[in-house]
PDB file of N, CA and C in Angstrom:
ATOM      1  N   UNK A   1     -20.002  -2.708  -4.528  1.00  0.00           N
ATOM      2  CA  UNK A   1     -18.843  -3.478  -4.133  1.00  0.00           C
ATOM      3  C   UNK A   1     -18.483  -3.111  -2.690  1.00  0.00           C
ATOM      4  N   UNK A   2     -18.332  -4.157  -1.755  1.00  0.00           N
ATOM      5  CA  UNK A   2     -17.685  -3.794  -0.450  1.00  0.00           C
ATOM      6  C   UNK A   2     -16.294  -3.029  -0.363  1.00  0.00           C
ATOM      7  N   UNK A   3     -16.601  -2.246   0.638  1.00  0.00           N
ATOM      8  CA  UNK A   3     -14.841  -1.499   0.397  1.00  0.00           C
ATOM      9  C   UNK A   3     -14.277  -2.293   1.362  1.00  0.00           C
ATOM     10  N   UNK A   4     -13.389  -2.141   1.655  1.00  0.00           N
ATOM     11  CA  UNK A   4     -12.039  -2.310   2.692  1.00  0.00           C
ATOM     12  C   UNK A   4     -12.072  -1.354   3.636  1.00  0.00           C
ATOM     13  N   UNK A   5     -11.814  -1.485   5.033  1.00  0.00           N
ATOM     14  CA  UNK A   5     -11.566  -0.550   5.919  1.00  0.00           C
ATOM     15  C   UNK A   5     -10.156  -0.988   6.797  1.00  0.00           C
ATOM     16  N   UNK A   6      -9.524   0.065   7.070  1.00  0.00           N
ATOM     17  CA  UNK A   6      -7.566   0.096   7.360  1.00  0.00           C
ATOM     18  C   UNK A   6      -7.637   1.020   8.013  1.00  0.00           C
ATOM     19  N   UNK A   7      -6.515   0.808   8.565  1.00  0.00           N
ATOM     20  CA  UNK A   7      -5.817   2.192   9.486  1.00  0.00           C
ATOM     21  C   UNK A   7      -4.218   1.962   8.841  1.00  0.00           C
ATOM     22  N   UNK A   8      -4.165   3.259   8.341  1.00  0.00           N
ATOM     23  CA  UNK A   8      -2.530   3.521   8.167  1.00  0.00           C
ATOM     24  C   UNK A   8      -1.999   4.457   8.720  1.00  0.00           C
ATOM     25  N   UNK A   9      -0.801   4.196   9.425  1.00  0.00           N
ATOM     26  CA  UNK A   9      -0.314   5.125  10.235  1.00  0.00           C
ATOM     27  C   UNK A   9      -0.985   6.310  11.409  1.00  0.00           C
ATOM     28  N   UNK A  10      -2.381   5.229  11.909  1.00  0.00           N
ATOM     29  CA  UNK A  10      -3.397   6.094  12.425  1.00  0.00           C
ATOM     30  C   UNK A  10      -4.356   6.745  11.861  1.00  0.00           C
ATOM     31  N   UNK A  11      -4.568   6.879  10.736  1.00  0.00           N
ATOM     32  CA  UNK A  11      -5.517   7.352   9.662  1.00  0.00           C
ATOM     33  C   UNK A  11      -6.161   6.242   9.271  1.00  0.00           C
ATOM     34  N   UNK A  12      -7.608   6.399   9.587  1.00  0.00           N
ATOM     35  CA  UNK A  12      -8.483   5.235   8.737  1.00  0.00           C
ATOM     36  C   UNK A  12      -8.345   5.503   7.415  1.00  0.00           C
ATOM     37  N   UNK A  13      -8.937   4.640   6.758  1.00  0.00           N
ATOM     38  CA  UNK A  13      -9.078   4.659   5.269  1.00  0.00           C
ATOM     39  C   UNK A  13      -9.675   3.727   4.550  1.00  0.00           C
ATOM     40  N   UNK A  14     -10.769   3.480   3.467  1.00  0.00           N
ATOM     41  CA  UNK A  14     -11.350   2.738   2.763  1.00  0.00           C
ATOM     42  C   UNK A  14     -10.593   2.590   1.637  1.00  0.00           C
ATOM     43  N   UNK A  15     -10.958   1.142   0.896  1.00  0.00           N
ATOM     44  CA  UNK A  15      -9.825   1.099  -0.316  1.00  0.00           C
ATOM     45  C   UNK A  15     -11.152  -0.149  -0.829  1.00  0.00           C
ATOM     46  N   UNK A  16     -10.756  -0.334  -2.374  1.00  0.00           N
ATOM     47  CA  UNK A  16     -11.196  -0.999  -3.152  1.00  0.00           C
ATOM     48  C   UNK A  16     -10.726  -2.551  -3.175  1.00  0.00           C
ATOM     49  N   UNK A  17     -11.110  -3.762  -3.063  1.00  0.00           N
ATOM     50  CA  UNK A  17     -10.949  -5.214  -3.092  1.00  0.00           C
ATOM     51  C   UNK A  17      -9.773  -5.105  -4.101  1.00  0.00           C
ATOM     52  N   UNK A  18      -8.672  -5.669  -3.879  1.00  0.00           N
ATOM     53  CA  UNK A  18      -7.660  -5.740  -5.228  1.00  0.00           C
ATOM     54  C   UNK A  18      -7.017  -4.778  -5.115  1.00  0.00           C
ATOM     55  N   UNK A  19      -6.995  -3.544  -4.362  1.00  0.00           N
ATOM     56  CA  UNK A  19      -6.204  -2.283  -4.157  1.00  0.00           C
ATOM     57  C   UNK A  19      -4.811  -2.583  -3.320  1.00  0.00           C
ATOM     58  N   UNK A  20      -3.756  -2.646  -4.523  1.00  0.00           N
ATOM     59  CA  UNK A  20      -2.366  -2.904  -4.012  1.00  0.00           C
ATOM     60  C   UNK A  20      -2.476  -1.874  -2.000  1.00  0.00           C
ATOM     61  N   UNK A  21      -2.132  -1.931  -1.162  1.00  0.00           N
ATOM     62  CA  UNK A  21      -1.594  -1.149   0.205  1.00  0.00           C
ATOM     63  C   UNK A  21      -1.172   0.584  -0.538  1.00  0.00           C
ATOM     64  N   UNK A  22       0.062   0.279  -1.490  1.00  0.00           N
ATOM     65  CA  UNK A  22       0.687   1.595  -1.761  1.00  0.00           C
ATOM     66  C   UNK A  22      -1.041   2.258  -2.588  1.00  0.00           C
ATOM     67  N   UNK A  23      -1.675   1.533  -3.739  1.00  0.00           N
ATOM     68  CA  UNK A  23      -2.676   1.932  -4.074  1.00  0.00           C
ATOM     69  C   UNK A  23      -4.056   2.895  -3.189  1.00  0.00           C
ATOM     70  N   UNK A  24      -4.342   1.945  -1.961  1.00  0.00           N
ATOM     71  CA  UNK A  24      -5.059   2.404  -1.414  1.00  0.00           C
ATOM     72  C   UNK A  24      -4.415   3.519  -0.245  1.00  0.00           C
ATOM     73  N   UNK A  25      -3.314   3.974  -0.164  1.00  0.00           N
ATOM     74  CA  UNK A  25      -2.636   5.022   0.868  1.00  0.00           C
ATOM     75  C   UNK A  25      -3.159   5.912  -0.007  1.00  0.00           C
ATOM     76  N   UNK A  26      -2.381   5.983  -1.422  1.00  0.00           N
ATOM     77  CA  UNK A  26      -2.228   6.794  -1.810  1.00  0.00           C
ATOM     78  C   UNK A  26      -3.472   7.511  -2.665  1.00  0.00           C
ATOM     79  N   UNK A  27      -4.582   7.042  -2.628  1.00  0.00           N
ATOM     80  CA  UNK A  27      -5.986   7.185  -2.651  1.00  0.00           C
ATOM     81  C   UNK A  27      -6.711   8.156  -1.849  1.00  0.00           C
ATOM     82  N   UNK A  28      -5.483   7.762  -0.516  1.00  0.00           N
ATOM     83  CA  UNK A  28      -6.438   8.304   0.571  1.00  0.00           C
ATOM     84  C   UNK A  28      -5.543   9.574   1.387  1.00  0.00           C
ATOM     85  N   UNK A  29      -4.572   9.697   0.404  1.00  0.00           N
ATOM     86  CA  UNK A  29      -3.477  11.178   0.525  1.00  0.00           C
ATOM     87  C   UNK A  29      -2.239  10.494   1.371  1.00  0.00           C
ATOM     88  N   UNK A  30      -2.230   9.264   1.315  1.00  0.00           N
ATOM     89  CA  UNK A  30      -0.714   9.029   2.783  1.00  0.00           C
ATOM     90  C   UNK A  30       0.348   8.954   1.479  1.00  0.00           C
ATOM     91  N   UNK A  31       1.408   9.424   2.062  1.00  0.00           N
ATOM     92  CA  UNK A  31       2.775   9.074   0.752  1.00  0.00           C
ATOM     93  C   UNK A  31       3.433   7.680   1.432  1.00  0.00           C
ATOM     94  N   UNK A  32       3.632   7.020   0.219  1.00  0.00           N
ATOM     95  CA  UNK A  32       4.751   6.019   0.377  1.00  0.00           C
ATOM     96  C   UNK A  32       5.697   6.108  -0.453  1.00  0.00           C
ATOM     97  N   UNK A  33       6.892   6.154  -0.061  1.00  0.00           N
ATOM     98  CA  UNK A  33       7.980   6.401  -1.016  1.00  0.00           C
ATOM     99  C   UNK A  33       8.558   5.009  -1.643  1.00  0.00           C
ATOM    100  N   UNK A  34       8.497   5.416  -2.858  1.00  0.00           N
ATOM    101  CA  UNK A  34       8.575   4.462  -4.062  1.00  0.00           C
ATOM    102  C   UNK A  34       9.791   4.623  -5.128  1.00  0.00           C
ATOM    103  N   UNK A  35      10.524   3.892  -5.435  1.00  0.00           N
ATOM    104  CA  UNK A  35      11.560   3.856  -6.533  1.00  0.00           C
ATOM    105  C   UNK A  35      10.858   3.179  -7.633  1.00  0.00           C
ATOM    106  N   UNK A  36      10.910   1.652  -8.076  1.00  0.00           N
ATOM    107  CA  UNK A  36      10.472   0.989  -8.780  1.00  0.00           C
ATOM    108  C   UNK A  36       9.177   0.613  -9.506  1.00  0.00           C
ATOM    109  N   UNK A  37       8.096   2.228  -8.683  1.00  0.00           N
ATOM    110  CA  UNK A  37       6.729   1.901  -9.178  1.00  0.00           C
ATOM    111  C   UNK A  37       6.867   3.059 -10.165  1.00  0.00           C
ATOM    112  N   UNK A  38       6.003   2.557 -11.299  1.00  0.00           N
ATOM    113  CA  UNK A  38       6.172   3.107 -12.650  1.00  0.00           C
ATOM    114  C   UNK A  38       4.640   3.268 -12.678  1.00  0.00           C
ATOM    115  N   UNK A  39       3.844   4.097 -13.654  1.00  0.00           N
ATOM    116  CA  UNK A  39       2.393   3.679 -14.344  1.00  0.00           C
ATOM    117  C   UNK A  39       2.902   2.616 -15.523  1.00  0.00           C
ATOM    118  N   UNK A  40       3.943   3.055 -15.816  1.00  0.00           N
ATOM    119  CA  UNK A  40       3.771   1.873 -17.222  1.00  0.00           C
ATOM    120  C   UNK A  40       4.191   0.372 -16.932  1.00  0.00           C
ATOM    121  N   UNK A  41       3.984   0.059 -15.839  1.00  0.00           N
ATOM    122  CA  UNK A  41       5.746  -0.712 -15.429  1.00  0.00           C
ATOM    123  C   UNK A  41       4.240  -2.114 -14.905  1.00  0.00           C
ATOM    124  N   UNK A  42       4.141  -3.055 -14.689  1.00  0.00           N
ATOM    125  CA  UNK A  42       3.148  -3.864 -13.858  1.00  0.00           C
ATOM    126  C   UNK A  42       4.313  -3.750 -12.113  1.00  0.00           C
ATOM    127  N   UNK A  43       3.627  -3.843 -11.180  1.00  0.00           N
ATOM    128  CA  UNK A  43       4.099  -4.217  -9.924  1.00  0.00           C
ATOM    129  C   UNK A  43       5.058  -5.076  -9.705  1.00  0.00           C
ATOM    130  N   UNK A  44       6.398  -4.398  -9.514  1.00  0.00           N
ATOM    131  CA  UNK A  44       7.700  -5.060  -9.016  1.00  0.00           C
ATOM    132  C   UNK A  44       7.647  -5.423  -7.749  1.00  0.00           C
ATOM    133  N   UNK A  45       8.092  -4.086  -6.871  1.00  0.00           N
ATOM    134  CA  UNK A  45       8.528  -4.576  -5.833  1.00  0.00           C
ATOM    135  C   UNK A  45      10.010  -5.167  -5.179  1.00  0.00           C
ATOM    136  N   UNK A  46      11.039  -5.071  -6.430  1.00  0.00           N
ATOM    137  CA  UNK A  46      12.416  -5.123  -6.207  1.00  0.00           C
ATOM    138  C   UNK A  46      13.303  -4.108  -5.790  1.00  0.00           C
ATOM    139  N   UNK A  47      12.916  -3.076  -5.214  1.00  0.00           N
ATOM    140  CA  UNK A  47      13.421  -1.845  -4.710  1.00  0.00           C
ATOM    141  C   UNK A  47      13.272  -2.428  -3.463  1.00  0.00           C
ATOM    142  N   UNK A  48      12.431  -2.474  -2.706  1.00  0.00           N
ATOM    143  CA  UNK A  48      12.415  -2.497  -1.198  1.00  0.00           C
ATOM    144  C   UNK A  48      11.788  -1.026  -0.533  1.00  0.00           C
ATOM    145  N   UNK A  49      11.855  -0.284  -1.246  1.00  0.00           N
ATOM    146  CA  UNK A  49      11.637   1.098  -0.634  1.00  0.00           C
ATOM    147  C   UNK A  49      10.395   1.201  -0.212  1.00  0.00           C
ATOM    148  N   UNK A  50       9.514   0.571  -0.500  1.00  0.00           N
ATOM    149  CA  UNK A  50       8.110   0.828  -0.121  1.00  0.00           C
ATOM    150  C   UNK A  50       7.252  -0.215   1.051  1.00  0.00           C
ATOM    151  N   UNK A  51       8.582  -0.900   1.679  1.00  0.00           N
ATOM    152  CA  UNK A  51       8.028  -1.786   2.691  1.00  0.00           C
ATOM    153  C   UNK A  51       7.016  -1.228   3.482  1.00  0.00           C
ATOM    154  N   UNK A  52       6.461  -1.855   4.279  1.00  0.00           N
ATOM    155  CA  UNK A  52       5.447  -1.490   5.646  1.00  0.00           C
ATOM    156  C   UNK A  52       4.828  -2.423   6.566  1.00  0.00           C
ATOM    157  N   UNK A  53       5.064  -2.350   7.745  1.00  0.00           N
ATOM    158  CA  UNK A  53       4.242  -3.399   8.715  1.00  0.00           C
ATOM    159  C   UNK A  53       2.982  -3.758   8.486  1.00  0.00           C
ATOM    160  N   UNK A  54       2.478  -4.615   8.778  1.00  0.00           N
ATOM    161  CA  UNK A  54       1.173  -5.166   8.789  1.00  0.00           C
ATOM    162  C   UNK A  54       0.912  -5.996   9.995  1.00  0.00           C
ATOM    163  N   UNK A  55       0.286  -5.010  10.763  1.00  0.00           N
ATOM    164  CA  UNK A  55       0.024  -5.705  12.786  1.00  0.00           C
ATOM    165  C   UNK A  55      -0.321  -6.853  12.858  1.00  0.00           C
ATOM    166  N   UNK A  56      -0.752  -7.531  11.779  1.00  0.00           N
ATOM    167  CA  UNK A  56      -0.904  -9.095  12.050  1.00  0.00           C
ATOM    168  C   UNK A  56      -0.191 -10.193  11.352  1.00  0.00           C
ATOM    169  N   UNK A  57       0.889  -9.619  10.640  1.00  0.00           N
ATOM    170  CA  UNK A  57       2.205 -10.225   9.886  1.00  0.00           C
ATOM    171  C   UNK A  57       3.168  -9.983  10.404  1.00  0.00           C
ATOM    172  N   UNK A  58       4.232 -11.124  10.772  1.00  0.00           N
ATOM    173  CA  UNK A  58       5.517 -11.185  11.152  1.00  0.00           C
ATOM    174  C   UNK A  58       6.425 -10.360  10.124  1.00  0.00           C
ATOM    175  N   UNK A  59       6.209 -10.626   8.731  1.00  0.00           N
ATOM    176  CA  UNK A  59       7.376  -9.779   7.944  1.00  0.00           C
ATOM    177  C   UNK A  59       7.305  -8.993   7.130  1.00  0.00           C
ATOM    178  N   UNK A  60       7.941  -7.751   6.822  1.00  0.00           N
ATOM    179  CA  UNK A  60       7.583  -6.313   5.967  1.00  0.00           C
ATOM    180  C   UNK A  60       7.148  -7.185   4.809  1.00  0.00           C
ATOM    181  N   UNK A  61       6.157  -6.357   3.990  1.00  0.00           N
ATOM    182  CA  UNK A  61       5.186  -6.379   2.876  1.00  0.00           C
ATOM    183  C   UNK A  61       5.545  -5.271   2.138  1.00  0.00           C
ATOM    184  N   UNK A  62       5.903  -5.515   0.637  1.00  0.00           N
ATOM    185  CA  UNK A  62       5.971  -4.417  -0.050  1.00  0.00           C
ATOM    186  C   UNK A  62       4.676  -3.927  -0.268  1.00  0.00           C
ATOM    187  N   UNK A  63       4.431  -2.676  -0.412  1.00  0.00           N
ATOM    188  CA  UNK A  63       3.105  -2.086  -0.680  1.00  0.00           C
ATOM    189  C   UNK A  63       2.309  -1.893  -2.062  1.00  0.00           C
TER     190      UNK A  63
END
């Protein structure tokens, strides 16, 4: 499977096709701080806490 290649916060990083942003940081040791993410929970995203830029998007992206 092709990986993904990123830079977060200056740190490259590879991630898996389908790998939520917060998924693939946190794969690759970066913290994103999270309220509303659960393991048991499917992907909200109604907190807000886990926004982040994306250099080729005008508006924060939850991760």
């Amino acid at each position: 499977m092709t990986q993904i290649h990123a830079i977060i916060n200056g740190k490259p990083i590879t991630a898996e096709p389908g790998m939520t942003i917060l998924q693939a940081a946190r794969a690759n040791g970066i913290y994103i701080p999270t309220l509303c993410d659960h393991p048991a929970l499917s992907p909200f995203g109604a907190c807000r806490v886990c926004l982040v830029e994306a250099e080729k998007n005008p508006k924060l992206l939850t991760s």
